[in-house]
C-alpha atoms as a PDB file:
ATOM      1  CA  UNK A   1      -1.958   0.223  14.957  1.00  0.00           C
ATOM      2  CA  UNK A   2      -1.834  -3.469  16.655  1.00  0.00           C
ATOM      3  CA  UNK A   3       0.872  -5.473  16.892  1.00  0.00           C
ATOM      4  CA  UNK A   4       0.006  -7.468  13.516  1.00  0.00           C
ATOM      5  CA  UNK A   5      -0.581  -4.346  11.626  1.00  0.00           C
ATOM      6  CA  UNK A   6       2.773  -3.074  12.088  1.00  0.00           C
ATOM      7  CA  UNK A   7       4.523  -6.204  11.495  1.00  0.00           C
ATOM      8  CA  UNK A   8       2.146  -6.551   8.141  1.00  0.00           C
ATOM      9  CA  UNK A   9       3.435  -2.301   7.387  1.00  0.00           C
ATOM     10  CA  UNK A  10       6.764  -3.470   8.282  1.00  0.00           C
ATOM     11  CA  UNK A  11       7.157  -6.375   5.728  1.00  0.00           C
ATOM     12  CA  UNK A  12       5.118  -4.543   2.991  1.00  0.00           C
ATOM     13  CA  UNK A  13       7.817  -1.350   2.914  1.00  0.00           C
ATOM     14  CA  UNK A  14      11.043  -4.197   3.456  1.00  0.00           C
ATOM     15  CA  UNK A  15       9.258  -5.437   0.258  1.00  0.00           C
ATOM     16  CA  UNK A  16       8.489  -2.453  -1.407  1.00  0.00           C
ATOM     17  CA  UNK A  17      12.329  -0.590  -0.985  1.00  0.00           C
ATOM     18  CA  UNK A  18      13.936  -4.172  -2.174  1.00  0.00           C
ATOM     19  CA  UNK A  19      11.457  -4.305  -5.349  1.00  0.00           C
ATOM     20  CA  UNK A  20      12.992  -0.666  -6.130  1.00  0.00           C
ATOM     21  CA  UNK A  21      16.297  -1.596  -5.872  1.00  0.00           C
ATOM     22  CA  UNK A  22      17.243   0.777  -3.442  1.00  0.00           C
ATOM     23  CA  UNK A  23      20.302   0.156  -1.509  1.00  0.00           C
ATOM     24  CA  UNK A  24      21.358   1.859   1.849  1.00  0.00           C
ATOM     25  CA  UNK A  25      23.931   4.062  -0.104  1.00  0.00           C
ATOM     26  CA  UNK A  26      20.358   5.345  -1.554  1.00  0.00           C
ATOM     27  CA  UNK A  27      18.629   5.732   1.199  1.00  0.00           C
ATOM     28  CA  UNK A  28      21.233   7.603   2.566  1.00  0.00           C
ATOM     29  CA  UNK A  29      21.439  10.122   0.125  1.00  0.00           C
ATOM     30  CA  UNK A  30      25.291   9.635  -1.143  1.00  0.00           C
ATOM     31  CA  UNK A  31      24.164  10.553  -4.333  1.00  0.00           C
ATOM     32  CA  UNK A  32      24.875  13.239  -7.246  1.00  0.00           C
ATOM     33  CA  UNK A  33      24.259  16.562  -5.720  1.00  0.00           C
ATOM     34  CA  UNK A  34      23.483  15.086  -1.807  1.00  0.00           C
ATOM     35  CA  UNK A  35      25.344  17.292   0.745  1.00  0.00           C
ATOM     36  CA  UNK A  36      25.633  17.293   4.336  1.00  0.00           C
ATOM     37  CA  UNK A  37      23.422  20.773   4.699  1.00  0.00           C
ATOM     38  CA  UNK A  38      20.636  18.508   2.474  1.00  0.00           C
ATOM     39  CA  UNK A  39      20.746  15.216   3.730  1.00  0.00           C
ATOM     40  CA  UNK A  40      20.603  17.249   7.619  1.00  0.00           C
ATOM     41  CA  UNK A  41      17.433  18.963   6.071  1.00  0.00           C
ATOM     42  CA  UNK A  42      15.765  15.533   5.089  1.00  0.00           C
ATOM     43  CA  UNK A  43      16.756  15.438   1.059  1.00  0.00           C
ATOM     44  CA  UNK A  44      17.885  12.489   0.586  1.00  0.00           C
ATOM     45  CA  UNK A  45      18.910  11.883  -3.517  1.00  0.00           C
ATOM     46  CA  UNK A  46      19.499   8.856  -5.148  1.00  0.00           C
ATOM     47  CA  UNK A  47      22.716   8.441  -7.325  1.00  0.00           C
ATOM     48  CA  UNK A  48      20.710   8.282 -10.538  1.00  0.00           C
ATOM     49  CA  UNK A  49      17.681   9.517 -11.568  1.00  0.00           C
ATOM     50  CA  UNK A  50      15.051   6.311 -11.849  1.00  0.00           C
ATOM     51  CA  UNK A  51      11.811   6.075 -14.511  1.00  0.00           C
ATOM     52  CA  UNK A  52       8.384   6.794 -12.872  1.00  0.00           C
ATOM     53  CA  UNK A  53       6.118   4.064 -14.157  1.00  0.00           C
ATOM     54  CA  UNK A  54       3.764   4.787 -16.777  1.00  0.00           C
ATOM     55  CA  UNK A  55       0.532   4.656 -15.090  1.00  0.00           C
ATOM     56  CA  UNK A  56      -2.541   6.448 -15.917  1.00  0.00           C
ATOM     57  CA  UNK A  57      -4.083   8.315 -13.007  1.00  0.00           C
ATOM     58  CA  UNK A  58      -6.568  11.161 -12.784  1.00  0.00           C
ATOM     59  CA  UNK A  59      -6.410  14.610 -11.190  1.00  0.00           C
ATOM     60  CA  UNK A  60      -8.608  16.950  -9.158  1.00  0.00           C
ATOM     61  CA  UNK A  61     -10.157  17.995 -12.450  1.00  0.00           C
ATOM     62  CA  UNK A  62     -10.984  14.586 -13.686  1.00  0.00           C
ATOM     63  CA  UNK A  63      -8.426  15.278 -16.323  1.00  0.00           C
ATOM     64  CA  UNK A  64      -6.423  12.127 -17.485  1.00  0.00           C
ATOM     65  CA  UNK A  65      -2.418  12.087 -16.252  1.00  0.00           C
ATOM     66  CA  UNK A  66       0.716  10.151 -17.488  1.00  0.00           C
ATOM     67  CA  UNK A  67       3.194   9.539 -14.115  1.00  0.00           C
ATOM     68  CA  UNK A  68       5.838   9.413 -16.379  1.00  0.00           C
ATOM     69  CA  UNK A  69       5.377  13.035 -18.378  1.00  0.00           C
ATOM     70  CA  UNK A  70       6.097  14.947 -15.077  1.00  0.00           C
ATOM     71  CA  UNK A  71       8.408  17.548 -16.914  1.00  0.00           C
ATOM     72  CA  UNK A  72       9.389  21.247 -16.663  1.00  0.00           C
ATOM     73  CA  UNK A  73       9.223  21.082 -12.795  1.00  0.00           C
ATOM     74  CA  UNK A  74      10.282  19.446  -9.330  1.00  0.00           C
ATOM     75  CA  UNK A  75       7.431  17.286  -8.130  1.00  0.00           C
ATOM     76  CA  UNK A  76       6.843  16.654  -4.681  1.00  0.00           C
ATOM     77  CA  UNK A  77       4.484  13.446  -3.997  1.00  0.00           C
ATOM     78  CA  UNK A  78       2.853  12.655  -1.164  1.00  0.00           C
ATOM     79  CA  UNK A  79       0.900   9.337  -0.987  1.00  0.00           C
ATOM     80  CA  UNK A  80      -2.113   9.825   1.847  1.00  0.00           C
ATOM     81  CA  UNK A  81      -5.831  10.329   1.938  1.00  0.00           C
ATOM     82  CA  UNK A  82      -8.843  12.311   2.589  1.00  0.00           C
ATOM     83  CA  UNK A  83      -9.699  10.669   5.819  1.00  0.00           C
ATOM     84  CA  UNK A  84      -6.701  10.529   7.052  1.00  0.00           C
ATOM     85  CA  UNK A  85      -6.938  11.569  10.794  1.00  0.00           C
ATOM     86  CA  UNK A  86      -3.295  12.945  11.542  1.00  0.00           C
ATOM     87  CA  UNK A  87       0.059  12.402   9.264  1.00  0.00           C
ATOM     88  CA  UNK A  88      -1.478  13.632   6.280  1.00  0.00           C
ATOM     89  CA  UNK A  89      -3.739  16.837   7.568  1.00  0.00           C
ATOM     90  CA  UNK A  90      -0.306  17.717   9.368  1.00  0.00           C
ATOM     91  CA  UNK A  91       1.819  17.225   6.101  1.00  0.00           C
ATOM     92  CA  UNK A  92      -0.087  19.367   3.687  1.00  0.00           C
ATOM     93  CA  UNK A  93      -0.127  22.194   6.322  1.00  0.00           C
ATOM     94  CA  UNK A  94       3.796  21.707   6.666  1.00  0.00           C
ATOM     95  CA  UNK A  95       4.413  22.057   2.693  1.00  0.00           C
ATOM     96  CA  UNK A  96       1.880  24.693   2.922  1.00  0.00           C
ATOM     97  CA  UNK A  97       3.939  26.308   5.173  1.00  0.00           C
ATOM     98  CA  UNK A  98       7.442  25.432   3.541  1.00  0.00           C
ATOM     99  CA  UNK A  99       5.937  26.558  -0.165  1.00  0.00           C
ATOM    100  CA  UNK A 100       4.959  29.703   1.049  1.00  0.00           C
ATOM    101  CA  UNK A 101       8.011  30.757   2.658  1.00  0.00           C
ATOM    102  CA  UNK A 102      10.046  29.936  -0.754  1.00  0.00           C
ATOM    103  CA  UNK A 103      11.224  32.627  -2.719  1.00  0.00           C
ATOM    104  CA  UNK A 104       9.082  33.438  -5.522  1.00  0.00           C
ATOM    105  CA  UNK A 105      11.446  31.827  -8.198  1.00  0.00           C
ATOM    106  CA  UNK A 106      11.699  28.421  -6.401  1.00  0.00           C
ATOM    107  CA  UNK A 107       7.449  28.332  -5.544  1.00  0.00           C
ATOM    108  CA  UNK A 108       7.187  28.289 -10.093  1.00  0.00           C
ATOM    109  CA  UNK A 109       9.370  25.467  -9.403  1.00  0.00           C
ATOM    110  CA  UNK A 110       7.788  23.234  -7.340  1.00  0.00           C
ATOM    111  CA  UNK A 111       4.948  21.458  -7.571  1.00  0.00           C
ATOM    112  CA  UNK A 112       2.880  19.472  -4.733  1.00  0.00           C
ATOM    113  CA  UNK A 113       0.524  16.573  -5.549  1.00  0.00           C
ATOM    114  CA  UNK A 114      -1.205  13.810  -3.107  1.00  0.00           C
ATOM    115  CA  UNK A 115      -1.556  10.997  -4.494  1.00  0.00           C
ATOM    116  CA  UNK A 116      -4.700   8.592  -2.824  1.00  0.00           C
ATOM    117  CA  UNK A 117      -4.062   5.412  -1.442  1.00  0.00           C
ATOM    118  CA  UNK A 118      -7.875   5.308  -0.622  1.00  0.00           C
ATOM    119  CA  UNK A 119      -9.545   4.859  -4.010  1.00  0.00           C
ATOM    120  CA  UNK A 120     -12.515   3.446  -2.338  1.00  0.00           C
ATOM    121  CA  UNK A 121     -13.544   6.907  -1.084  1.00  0.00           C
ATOM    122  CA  UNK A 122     -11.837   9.566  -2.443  1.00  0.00           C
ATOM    123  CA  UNK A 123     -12.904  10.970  -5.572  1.00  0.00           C
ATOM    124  CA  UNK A 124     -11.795  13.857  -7.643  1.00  0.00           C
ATOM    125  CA  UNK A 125     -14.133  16.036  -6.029  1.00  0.00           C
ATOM    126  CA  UNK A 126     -13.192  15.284  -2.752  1.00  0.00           C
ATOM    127  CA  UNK A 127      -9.634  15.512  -3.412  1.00  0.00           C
ATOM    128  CA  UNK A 128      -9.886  19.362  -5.058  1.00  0.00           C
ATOM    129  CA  UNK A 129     -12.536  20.331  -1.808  1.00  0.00           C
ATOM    130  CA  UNK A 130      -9.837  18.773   0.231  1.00  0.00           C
ATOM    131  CA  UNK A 131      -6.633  20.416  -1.323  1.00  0.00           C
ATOM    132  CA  UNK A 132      -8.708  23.438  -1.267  1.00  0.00           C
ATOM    133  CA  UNK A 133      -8.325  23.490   2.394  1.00  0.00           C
ATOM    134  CA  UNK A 134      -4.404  23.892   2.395  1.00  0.00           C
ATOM    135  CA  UNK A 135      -3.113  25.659  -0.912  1.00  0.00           C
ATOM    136  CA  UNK A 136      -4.865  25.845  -4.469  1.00  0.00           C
ATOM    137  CA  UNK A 137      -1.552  25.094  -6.160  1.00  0.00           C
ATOM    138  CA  UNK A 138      -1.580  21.735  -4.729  1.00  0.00           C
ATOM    139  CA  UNK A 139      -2.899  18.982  -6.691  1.00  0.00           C
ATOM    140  CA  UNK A 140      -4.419  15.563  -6.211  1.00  0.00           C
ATOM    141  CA  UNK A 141      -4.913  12.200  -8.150  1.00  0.00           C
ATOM    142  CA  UNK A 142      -6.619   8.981  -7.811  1.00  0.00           C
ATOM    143  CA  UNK A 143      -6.583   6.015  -9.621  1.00  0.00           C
ATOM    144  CA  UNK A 144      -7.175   1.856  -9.756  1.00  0.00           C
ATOM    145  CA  UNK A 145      -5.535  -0.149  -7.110  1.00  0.00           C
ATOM    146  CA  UNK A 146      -3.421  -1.955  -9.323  1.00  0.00           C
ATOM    147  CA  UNK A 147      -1.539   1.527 -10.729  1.00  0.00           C
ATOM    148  CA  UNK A 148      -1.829   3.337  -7.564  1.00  0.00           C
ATOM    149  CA  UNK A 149      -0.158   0.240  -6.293  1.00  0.00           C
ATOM    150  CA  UNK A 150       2.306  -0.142  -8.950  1.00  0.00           C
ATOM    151  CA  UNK A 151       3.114   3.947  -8.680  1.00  0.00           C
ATOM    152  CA  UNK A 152       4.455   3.205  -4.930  1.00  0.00           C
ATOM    153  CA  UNK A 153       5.811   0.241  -5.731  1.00  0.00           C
ATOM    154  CA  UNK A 154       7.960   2.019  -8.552  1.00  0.00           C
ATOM    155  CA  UNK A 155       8.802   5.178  -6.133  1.00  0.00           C
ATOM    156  CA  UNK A 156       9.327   3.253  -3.028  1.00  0.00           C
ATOM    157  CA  UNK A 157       6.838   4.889  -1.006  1.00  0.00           C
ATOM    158  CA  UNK A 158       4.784   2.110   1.325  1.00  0.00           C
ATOM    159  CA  UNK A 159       1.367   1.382   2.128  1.00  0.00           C
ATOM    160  CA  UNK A 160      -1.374  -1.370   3.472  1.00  0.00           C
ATOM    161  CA  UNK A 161      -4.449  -1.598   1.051  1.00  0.00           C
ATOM    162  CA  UNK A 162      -7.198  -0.966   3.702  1.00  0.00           C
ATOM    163  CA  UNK A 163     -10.102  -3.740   4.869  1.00  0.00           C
ATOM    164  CA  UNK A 164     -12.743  -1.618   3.591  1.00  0.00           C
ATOM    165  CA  UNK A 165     -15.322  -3.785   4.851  1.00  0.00           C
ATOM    166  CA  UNK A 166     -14.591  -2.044   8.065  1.00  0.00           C
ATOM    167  CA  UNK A 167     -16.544   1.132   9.158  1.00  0.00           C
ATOM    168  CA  UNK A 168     -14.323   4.307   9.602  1.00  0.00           C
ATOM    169  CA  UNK A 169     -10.847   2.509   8.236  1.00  0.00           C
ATOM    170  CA  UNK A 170      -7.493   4.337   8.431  1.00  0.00           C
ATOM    171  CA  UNK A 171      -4.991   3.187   5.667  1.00  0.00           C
ATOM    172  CA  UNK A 172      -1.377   2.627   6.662  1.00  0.00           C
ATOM    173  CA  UNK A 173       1.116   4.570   4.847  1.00  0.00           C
ATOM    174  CA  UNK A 174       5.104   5.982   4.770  1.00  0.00           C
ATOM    175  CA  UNK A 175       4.904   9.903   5.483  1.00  0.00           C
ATOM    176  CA  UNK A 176       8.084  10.334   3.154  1.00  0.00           C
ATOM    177  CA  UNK A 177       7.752  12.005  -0.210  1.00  0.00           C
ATOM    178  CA  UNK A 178       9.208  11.396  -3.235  1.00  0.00           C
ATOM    179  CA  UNK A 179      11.313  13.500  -5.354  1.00  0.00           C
ATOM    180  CA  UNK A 180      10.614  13.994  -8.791  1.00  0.00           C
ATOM    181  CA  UNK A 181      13.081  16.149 -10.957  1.00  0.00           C
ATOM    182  CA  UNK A 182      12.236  18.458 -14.394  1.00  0.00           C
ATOM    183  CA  UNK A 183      13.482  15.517 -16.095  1.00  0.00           C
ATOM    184  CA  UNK A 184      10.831  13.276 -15.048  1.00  0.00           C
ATOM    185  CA  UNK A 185      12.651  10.921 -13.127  1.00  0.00           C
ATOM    186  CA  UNK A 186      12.616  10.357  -9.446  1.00  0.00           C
ATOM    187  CA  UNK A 187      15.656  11.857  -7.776  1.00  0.00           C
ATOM    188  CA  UNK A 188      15.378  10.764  -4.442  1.00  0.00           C
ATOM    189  CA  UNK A 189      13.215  11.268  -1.081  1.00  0.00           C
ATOM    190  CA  UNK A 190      12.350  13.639   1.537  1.00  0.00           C
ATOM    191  CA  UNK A 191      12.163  11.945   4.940  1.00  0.00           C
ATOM    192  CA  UNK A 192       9.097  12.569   6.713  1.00  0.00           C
ATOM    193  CA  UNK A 193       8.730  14.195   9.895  1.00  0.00           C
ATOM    194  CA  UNK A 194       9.491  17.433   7.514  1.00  0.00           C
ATOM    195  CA  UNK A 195      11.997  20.032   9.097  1.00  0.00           C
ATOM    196  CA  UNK A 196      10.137  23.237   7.833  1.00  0.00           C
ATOM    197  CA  UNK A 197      12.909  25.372   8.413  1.00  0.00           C
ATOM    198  CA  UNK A 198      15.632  23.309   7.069  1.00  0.00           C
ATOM    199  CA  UNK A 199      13.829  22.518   3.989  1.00  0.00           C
ATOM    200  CA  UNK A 200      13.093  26.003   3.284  1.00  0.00           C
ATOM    201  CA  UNK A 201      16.535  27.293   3.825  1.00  0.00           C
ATOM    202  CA  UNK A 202      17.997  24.073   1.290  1.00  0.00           C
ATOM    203  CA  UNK A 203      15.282  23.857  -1.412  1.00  0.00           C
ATOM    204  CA  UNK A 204      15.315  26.704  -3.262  1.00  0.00           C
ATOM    205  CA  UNK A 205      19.637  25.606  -3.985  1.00  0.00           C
ATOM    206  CA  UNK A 206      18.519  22.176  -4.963  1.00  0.00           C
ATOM    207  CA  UNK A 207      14.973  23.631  -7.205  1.00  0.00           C
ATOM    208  CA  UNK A 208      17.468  25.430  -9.094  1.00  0.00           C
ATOM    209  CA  UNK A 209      19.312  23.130 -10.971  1.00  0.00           C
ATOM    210  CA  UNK A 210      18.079  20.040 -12.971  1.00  0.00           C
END
């Protein structure tokens, strides 16, 4: 990344975190539920659940999905791309990793799901041949610019739209993930790079409850 490009990333997640309204009491997890042994592994919870926005996306399958009817489970979601050459291959093999080492009960809990921030290339198909790479529980979903760019405006999870003019183009993203609870609503972050062994020793307390 030049020096432009990271003062561009910069400015675009400054913007993006004051659009969501998130102040540093957020970010810092002193929320509902937050504890030192969670915030230590990475959780960081906001102090009120917040609405996903209701944007129409579509999944591996090419099956239609509402962002804001994520019920009946904790959502984990990861904003990255197909062609991504490093954070995101790494990422997926962490929560790989971390999901498998869960106990059964908190694995039905939890659900993984990459969302694209490279609509110009991925696909559906691509997505599900990538996914199948790392776990076949983990989903994908792609959609239009505008509500791919209004769903990480609305979590607070930055990115730079790629030049896709240029040959073999790497999109600029956050590695963090946001949390989504049972309810629907966001509930807060985890902060990327993932501690495997903390998160797997913390989750399955916090994918118990609501």
């Amino acid at each position: 990344m030049n020096r432009t490009q990271k003062i561009v990333f910069a400015l675009a997640a400054a913007v993006v975190l004051l659009m969501g309204g998130l102040s540093y009491r957020m970010i810092t997890g002193a929320g509902p539920g937050s504890s030192p042994a969670l915030s230590d592994a990475g959780v960081l919870l906001l102090p009120q659940g917040r609405a996903v926005p209701a944007v129409s996306m579509t999944d591996q399958n090419g099956v239609a999905v509402q962002l804001d009817q994520l019920k009946g489970h904790w959502t984990v979601l990861f904003f990255g791309y197909t062609f991504c050459p490093d954070i995101c291959p790494t990422t997926l093999a962490q929560l790989r990793q971390i999901r498998s080492q869960l106990p059964a009960a908190s694995r039905e809990r939890l659900q993984v799901i990459l969302v694209s921030i490279d609509p110009h290339r991925d696909t559906p198909e691509k997505l599900k041949q990538y996914l199948g790479y790392f776990d076949a529980s983990f989903q994908g979903l792609v959609g239009t610019p505008q509500n791919l760019e209004k769903l990480a405006s609305g979590l607070s999870i930055p990115y730079v739209p790629a030049d896709t003019s240029q040959p073999d183009y790497v999109v600029q993203h956050s590695a963090n993930l946001a949390l989504v609870g049972p309810d629907g609503s966001e509930r807060g972050f985890i902060r990327a790079p993932l501690n495997s062994a903390k998160l797997v020793a913390q989750l399955p307390g916090l994918l118990a409850g609501e």
